[in-house]
C-alpha atoms as a PDB file:
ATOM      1  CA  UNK A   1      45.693 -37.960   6.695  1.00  0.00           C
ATOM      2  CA  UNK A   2      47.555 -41.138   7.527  1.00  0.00           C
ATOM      3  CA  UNK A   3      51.141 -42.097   8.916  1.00  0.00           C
ATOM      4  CA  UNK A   4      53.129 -45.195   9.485  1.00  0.00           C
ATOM      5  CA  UNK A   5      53.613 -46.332  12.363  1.00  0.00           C
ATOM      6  CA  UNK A   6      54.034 -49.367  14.989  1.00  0.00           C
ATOM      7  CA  UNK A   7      52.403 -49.786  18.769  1.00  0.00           C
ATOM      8  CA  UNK A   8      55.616 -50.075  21.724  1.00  0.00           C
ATOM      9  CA  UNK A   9      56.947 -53.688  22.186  1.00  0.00           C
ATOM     10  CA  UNK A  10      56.105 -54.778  18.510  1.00  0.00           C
ATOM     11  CA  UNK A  11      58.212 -57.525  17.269  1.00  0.00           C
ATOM     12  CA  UNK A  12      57.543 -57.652  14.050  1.00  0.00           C
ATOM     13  CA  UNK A  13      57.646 -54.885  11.147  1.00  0.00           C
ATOM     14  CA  UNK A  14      58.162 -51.154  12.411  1.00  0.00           C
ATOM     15  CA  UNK A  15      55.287 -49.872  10.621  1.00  0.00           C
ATOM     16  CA  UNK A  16      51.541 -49.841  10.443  1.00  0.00           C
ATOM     17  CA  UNK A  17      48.975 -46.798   9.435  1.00  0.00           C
ATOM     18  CA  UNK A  18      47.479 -44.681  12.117  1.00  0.00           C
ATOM     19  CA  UNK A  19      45.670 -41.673  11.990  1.00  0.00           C
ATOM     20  CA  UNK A  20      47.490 -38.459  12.527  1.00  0.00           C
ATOM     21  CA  UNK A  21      44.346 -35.668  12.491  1.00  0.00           C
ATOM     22  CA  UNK A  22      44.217 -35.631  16.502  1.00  0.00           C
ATOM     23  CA  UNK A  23      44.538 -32.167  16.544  1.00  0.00           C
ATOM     24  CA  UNK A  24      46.655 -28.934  15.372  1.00  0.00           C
ATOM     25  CA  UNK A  25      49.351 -27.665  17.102  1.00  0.00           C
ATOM     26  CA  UNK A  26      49.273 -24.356  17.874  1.00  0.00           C
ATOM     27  CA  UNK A  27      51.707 -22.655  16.264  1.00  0.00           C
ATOM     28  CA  UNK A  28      54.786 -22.995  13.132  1.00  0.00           C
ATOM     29  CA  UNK A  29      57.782 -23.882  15.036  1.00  0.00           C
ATOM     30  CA  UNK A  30      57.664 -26.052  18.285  1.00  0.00           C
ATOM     31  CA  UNK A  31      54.693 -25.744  20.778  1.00  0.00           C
ATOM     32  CA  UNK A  32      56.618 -26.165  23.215  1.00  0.00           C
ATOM     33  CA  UNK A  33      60.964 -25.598  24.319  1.00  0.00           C
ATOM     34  CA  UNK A  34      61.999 -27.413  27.225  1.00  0.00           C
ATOM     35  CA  UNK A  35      65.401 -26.236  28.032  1.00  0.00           C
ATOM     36  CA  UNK A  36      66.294 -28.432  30.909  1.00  0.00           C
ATOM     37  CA  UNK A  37      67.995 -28.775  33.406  1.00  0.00           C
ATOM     38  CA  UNK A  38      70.370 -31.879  32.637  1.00  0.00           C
ATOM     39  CA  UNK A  39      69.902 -34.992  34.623  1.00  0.00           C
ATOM     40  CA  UNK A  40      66.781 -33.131  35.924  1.00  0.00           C
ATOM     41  CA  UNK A  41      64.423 -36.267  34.040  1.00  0.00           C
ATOM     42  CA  UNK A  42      64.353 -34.932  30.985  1.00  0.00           C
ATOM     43  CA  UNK A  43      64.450 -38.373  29.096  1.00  0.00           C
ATOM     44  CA  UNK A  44      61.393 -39.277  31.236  1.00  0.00           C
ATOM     45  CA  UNK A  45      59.269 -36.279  29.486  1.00  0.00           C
ATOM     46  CA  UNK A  46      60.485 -36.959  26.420  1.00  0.00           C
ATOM     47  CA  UNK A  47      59.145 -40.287  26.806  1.00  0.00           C
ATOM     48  CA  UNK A  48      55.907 -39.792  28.186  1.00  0.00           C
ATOM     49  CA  UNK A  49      55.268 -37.108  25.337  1.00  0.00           C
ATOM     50  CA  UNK A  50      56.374 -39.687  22.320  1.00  0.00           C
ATOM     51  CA  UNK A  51      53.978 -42.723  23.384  1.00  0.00           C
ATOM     52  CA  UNK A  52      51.100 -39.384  23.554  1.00  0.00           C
ATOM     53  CA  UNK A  53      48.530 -39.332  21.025  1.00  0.00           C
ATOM     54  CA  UNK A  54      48.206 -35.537  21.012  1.00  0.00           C
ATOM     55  CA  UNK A  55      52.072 -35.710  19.829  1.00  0.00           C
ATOM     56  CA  UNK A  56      54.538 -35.897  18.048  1.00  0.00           C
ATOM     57  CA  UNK A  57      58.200 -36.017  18.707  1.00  0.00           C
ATOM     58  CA  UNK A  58      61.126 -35.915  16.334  1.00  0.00           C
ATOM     59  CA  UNK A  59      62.858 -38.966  16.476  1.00  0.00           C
ATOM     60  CA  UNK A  60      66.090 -37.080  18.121  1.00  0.00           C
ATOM     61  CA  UNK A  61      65.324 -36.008  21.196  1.00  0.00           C
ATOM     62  CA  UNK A  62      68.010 -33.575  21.565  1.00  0.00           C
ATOM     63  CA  UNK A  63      68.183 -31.388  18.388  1.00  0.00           C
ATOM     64  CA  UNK A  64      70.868 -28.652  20.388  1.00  0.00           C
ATOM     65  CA  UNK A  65      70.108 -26.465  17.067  1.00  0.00           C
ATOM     66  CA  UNK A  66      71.107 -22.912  18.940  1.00  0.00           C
ATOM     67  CA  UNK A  67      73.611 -24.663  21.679  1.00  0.00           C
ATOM     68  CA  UNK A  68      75.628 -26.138  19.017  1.00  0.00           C
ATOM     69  CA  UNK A  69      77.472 -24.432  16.102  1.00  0.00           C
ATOM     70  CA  UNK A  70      76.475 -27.420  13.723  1.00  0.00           C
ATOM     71  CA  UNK A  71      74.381 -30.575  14.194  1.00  0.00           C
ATOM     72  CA  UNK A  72      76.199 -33.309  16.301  1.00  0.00           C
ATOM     73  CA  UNK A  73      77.447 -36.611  15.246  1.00  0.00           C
ATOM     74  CA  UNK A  74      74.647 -38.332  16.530  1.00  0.00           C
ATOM     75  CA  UNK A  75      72.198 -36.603  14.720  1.00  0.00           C
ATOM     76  CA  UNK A  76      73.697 -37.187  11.853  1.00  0.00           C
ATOM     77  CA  UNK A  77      74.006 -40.920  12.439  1.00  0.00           C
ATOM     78  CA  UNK A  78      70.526 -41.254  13.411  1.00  0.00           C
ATOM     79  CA  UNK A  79      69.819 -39.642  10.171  1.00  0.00           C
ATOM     80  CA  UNK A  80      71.965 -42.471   8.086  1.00  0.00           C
ATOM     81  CA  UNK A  81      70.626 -45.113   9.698  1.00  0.00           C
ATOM     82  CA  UNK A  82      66.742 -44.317   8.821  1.00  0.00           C
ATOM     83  CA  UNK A  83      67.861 -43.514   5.243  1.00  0.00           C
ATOM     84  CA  UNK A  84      70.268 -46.341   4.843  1.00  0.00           C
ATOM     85  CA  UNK A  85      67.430 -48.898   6.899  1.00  0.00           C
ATOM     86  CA  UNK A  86      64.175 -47.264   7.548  1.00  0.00           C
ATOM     87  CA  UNK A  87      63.002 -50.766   8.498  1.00  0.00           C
ATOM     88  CA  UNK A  88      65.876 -51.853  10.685  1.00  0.00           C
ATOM     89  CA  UNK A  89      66.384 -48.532  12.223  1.00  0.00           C
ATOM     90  CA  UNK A  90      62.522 -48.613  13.508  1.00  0.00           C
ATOM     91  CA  UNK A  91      63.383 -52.380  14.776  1.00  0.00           C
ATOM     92  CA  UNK A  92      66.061 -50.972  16.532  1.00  0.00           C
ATOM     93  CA  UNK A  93      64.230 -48.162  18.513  1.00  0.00           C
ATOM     94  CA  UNK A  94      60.925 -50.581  19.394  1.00  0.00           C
ATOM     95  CA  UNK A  95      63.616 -53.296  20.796  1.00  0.00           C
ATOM     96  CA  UNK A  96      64.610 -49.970  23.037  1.00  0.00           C
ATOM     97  CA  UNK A  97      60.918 -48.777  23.596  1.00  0.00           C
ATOM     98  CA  UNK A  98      61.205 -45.715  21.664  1.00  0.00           C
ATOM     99  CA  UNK A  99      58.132 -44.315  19.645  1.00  0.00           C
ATOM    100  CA  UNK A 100      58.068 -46.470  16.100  1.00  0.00           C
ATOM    101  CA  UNK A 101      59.301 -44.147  13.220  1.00  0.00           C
ATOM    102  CA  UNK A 102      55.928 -43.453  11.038  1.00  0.00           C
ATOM    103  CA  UNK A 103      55.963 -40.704   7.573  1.00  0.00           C
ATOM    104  CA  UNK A 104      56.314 -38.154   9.425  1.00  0.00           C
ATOM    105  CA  UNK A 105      59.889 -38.908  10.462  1.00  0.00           C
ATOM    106  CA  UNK A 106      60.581 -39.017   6.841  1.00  0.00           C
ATOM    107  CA  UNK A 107      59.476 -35.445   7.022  1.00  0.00           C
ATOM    108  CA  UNK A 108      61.730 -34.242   9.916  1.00  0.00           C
ATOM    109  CA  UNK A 109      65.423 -35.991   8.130  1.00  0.00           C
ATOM    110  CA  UNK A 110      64.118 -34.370   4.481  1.00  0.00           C
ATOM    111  CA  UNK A 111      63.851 -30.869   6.245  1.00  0.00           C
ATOM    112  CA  UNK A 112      66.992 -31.925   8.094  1.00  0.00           C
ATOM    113  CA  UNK A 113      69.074 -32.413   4.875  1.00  0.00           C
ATOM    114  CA  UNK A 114      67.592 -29.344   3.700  1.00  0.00           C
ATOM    115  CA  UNK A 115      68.252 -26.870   6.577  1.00  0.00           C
ATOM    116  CA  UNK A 116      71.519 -27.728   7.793  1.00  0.00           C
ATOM    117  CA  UNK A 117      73.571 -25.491   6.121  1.00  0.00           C
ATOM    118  CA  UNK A 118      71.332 -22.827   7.808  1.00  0.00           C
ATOM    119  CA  UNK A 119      72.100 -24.360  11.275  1.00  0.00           C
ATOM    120  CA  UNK A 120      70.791 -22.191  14.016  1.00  0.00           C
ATOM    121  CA  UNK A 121      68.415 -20.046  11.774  1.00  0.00           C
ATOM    122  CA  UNK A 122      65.086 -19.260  13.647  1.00  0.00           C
ATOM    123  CA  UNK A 123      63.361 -19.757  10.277  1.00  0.00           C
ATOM    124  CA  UNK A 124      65.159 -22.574   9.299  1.00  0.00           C
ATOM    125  CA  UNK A 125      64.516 -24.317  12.935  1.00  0.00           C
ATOM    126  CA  UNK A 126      60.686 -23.674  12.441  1.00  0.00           C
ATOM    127  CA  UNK A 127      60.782 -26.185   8.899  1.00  0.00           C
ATOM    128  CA  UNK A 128      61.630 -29.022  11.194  1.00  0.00           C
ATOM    129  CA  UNK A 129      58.474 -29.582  13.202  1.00  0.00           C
ATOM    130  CA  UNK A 130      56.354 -29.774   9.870  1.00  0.00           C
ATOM    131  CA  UNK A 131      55.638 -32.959   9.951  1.00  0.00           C
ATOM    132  CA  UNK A 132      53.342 -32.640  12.789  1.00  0.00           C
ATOM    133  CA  UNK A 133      51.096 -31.867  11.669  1.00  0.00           C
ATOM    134  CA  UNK A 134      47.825 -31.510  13.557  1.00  0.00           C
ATOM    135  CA  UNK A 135      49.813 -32.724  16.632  1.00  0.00           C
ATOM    136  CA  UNK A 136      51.792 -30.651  19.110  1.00  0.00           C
ATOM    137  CA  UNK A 137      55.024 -31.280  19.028  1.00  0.00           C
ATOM    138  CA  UNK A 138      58.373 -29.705  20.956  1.00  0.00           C
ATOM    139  CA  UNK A 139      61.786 -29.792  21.560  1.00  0.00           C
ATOM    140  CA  UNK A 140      63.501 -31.279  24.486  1.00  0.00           C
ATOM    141  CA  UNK A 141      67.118 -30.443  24.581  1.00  0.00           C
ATOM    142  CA  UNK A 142      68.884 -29.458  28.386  1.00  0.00           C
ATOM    143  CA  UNK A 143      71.763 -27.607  26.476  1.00  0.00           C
ATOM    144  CA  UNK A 144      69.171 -24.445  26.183  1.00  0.00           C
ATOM    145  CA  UNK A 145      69.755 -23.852  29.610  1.00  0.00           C
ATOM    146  CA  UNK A 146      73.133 -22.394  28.566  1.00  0.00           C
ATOM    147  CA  UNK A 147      71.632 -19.992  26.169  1.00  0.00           C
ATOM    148  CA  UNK A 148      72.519 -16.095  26.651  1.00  0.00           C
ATOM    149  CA  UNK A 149      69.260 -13.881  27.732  1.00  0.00           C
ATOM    150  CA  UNK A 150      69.291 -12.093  24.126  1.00  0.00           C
ATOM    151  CA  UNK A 151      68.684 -15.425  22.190  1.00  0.00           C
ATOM    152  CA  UNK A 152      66.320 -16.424  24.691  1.00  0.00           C
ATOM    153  CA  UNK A 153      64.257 -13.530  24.066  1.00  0.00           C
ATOM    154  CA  UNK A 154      64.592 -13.764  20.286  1.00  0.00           C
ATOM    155  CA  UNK A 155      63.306 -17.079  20.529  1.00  0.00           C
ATOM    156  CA  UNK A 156      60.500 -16.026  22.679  1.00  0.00           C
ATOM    157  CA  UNK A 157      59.643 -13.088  20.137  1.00  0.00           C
ATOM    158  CA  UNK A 158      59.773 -15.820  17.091  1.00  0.00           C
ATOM    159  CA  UNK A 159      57.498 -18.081  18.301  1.00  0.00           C
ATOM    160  CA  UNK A 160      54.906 -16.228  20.021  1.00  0.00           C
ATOM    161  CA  UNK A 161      52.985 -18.924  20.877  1.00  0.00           C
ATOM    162  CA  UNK A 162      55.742 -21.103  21.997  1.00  0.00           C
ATOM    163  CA  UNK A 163      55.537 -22.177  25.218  1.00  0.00           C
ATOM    164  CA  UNK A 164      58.781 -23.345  27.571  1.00  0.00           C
ATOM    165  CA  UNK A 165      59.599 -25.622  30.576  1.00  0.00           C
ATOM    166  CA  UNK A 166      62.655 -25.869  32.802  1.00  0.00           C
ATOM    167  CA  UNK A 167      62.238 -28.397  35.266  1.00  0.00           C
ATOM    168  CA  UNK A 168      64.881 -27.805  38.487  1.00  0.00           C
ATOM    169  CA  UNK A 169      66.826 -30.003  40.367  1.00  0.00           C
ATOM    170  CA  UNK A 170      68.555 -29.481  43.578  1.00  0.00           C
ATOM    171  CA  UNK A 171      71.816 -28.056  42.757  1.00  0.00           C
ATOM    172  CA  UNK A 172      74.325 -30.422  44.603  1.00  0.00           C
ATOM    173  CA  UNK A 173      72.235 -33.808  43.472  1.00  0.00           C
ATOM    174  CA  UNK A 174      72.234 -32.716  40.192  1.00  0.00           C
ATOM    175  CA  UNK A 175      75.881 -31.896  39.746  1.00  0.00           C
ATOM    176  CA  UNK A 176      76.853 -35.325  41.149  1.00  0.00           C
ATOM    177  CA  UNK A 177      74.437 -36.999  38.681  1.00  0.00           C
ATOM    178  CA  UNK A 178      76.299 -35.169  35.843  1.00  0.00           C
ATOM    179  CA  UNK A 179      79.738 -36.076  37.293  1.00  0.00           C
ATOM    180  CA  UNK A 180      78.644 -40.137  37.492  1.00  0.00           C
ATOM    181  CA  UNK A 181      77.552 -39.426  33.503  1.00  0.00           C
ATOM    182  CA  UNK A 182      80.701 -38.088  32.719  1.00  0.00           C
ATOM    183  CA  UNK A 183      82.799 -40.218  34.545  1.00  0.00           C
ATOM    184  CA  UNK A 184      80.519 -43.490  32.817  1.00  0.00           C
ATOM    185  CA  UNK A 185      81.305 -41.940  29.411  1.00  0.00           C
ATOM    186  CA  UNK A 186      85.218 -41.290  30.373  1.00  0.00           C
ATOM    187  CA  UNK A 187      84.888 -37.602  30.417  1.00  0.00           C
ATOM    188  CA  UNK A 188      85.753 -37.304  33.871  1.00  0.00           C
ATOM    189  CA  UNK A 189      88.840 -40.030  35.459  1.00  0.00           C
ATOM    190  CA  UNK A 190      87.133 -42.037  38.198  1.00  0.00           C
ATOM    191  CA  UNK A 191      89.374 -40.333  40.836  1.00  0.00           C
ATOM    192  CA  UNK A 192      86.514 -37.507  40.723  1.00  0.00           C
ATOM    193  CA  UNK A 193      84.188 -40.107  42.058  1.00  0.00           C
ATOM    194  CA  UNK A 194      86.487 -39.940  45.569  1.00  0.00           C
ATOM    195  CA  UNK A 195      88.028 -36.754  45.471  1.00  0.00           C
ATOM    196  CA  UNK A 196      86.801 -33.606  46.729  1.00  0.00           C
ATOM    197  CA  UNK A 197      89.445 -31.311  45.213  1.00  0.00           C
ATOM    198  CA  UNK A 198      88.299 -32.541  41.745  1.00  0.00           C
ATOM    199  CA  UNK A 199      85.234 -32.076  42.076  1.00  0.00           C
ATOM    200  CA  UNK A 200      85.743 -28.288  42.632  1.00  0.00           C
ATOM    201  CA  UNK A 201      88.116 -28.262  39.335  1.00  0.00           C
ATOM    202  CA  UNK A 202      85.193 -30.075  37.341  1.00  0.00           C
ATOM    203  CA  UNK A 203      82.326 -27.150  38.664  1.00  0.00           C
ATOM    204  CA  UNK A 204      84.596 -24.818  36.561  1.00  0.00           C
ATOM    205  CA  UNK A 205      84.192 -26.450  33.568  1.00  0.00           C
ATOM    206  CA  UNK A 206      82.026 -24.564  31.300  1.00  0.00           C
ATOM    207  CA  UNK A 207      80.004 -27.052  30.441  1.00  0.00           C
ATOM    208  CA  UNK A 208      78.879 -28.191  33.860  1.00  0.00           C
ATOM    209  CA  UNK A 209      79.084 -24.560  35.496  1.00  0.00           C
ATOM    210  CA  UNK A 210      76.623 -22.931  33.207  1.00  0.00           C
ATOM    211  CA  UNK A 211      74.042 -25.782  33.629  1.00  0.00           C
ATOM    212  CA  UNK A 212      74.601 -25.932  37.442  1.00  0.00           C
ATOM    213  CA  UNK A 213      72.844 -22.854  38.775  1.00  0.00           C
ATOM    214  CA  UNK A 214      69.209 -22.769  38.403  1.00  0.00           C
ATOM    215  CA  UNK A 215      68.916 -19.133  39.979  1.00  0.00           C
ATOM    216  CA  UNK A 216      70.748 -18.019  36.683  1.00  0.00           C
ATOM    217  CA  UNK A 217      68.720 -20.314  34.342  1.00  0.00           C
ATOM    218  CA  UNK A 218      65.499 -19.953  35.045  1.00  0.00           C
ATOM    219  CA  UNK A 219      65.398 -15.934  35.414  1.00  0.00           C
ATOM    220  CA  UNK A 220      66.547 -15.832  31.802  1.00  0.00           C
ATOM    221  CA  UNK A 221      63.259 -18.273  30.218  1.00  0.00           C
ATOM    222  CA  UNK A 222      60.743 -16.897  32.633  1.00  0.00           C
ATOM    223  CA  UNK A 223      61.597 -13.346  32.338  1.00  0.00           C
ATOM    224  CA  UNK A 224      61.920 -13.787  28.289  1.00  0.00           C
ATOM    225  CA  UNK A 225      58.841 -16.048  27.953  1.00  0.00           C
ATOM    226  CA  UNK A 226      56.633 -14.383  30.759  1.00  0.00           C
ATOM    227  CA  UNK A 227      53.038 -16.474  31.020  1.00  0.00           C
ATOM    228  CA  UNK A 228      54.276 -18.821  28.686  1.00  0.00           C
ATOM    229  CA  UNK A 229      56.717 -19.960  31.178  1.00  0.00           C
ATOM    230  CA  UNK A 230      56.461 -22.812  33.826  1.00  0.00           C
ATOM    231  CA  UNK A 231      59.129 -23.805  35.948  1.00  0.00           C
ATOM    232  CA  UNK A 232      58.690 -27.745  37.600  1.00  0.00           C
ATOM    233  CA  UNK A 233      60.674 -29.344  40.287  1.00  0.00           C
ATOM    234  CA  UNK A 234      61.915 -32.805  39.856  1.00  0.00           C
ATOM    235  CA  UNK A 235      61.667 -33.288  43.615  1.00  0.00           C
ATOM    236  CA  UNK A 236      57.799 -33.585  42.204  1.00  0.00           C
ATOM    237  CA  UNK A 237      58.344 -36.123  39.504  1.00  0.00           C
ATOM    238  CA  UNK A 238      60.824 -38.743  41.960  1.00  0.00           C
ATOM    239  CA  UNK A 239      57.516 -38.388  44.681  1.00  0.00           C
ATOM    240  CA  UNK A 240      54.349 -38.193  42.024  1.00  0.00           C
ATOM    241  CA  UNK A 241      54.723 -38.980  38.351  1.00  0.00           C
ATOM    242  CA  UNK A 242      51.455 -38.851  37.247  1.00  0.00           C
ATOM    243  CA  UNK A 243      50.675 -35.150  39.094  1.00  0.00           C
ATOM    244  CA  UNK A 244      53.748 -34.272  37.189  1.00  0.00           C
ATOM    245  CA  UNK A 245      53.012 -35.416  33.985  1.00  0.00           C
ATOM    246  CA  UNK A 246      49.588 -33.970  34.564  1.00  0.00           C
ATOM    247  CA  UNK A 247      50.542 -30.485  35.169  1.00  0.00           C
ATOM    248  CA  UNK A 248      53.711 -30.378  32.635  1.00  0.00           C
ATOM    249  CA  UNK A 249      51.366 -32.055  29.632  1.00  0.00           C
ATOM    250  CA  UNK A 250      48.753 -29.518  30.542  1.00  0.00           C
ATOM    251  CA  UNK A 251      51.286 -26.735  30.490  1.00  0.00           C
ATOM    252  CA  UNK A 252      52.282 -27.529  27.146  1.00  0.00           C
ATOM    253  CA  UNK A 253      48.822 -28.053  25.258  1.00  0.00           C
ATOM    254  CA  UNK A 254      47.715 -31.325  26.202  1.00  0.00           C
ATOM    255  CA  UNK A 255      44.061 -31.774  26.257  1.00  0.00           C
ATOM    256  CA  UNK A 256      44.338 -34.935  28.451  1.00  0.00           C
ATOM    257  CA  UNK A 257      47.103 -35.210  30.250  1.00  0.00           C
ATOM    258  CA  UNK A 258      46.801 -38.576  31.387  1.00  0.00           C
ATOM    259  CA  UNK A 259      46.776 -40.320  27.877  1.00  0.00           C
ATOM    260  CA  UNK A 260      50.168 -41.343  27.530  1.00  0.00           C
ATOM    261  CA  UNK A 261      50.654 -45.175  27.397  1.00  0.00           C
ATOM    262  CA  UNK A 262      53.598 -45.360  29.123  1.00  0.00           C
ATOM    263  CA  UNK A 263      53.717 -45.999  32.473  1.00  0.00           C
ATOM    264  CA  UNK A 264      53.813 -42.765  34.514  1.00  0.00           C
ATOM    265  CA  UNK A 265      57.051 -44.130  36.642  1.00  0.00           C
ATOM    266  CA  UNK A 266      58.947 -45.083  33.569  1.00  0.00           C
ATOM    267  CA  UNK A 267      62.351 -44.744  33.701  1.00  0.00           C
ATOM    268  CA  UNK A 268      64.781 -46.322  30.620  1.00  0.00           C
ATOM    269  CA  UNK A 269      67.767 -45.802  32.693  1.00  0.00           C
ATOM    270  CA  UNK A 270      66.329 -47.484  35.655  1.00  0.00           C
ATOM    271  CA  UNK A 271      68.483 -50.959  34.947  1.00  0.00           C
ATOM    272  CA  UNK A 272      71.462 -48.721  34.939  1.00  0.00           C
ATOM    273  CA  UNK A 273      73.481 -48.720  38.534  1.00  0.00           C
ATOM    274  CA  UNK A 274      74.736 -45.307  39.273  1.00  0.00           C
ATOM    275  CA  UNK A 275      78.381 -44.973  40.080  1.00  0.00           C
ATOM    276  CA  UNK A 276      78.792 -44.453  43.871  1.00  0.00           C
ATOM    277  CA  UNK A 277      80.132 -41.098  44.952  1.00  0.00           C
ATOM    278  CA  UNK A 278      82.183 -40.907  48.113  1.00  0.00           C
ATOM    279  CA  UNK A 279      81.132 -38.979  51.058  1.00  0.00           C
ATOM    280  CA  UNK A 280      83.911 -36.771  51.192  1.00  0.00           C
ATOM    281  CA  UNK A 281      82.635 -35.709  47.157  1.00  0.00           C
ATOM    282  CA  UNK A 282      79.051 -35.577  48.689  1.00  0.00           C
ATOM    283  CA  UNK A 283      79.689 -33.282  51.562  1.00  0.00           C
ATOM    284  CA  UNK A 284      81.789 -31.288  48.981  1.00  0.00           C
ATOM    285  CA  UNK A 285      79.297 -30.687  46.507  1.00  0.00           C
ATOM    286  CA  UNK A 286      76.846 -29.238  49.545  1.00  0.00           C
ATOM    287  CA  UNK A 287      79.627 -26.975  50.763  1.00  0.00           C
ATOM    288  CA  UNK A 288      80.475 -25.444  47.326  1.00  0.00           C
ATOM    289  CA  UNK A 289      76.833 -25.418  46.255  1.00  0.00           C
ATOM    290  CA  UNK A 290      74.957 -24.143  49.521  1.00  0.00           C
ATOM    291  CA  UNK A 291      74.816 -20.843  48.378  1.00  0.00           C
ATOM    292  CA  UNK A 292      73.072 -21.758  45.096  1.00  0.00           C
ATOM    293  CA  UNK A 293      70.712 -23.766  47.504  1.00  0.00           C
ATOM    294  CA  UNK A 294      69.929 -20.889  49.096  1.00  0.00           C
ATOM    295  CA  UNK A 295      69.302 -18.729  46.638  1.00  0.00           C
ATOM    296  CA  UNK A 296      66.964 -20.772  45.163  1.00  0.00           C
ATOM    297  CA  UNK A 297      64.887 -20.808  47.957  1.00  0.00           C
ATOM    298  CA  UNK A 298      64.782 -17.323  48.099  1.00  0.00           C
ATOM    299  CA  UNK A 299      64.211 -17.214  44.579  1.00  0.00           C
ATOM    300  CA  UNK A 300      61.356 -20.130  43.616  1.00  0.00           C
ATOM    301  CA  UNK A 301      59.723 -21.008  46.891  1.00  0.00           C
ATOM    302  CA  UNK A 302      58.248 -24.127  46.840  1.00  0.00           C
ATOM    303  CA  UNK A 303      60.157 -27.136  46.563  1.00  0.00           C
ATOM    304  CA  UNK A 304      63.541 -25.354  47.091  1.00  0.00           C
ATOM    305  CA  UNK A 305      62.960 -24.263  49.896  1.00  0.00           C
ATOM    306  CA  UNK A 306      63.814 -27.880  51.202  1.00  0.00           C
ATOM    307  CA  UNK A 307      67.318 -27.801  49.662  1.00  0.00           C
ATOM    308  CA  UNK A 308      69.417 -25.774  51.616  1.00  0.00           C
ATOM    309  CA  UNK A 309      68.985 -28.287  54.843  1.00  0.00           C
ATOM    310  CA  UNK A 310      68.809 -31.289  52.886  1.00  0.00           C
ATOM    311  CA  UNK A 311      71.266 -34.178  52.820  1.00  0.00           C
ATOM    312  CA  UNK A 312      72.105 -34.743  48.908  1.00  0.00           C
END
């Protein structure tokens, strides 16, 4: 079987045949979940598992099909603009070194017309990784970490073969990365950026409080997906990427991790300065989060145990 498809950097058409019988993925449904945690690098997976040869990705990297009660906007515009365009859509994404759209894309938005009135069906989320074929293929989308424990085990006993990833940041880091975000996309008012009493409002947001404490996250996947369950530290990824990407492609299926032809250090949002956070915000974010710190020390090991003395 054949696809369409161009290599990263192309300048000229989007599309070119390749071969797509690499291998079979494992199971119907995704191979693989990885349900976070946001700002916790996982843009940089996605990445290295789209230029993969073992996969393939759909062309959204965020699907949020059981976070969300309906698909989100930009979904749906990515949708338009590969039906409207095919062509100029797949010019688009190589000018921002994302994987070239090939058939099997053409796939994913078909079974995406055709399944979103059933948005949030198991069966219905299954239809979308089709198109992959003999490839393994996943979805990457940090809003999962907000799922209750009876969906999580649902999803665990629908997918039996499924395997999921959280990868962990430390606590107080992490929140402040999500605050810059928010405050870049005029969520937040700048004044959060400086002030210490906001930044305790803006941890009781839903949204940021139920992605903020790993100790409540992770027990959820791992005790719902068992051996199928790996939990990785981005503490690991910032000091090795390619041990990372090694033991996180070999966790979900890879048969050589190393294949991916991006580099293992790349980073799209590395020409992107973050907003500076006062020190008075810093030293707040440690105060209100050093007993999450702790307690994931006492819960993981490993990596976390260097977080509760460490300067975010």
């Amino acid at each position: 079987m054949t696809g369409i498809e161009e290599g990263p950097g192309g300048g000229g058409s989007c599309l070119l045949i390749v071969d797509t019988d690499t291998r079979r993925g494992d199971t119907a449904g995704p191979d693989f979940i990885c349900a976070g945690m946001q700002k916790a690098g996982t843009q940089w997976l996605y990445d290295q598992l789209q230029y993969h040869p073992e996969f393939w990705m759909p062309p959204v990297k965020e699907l949020h099909f059981f976070d969300q009660a309906e698909p989100r906007q930009g979904f749906i515009n990515q949708r338009n603009s590969f039906v409207s365009d095919p062509i100029a859509e797949g010019q688009r994404r190589v000018r921002q070194n994302l994987r070239p759209l090939d058939l099997r894309d053409s796939q994913f938005f078909a079974a995406f017309d055709q399944i979103t009135p059933q948005w949030r069906s198991l069966d219905a989320y299954a239809r979308l990784f089709e198109p992959k074929g003999n490839l393994l293929s996943g979805d990457v989308t940090p809003g999962y970490s907000t799922l209750e424990m009876e969906f999580v085990a649902e999803l665990a006993r629908t997918y039996p073969l499924t395997r999921a990833v959280i990868v962990i940041r430390e606590p107080a880091a992490r929140v402040l990365s999500q605050l810059r975000m928010d405050v870049a996309a005029q969520r937040q008012p700048a004044s959060s950026l400086t002030d210490p009493d906001e930044l305790e409002a803006y941890l009781e947001i839903p949204r940021v409080k139920m992605r903020t404490f790993p100790s409540e996250i992770v027990p959820r996947w791992q005790s719902a997906f068992g051996e199928r369950f790996a939990l990785f530290y981005f503490d690991d990824l910032a000091e090795d990427p390619i041990a990372f990407r090694s033991r996180i492609l070999t966790h979900v299926g890879a048969q050589d991790a190393h294949a991916s032809t991006l580099p293992p250090d790349y980073n799209r949002k590395a020409r992107s300065s973050p907003l500076a956070v006062s020190e008075a915000v810093r030293l707040a974010a440690e105060r209100l989060l050093a007993d999450e710190r702790r307690r994931c020390a006492d819960l993981f090991g490993g990596r976390a145990l260097e977080w509760p003395g460490r300067l975010t």
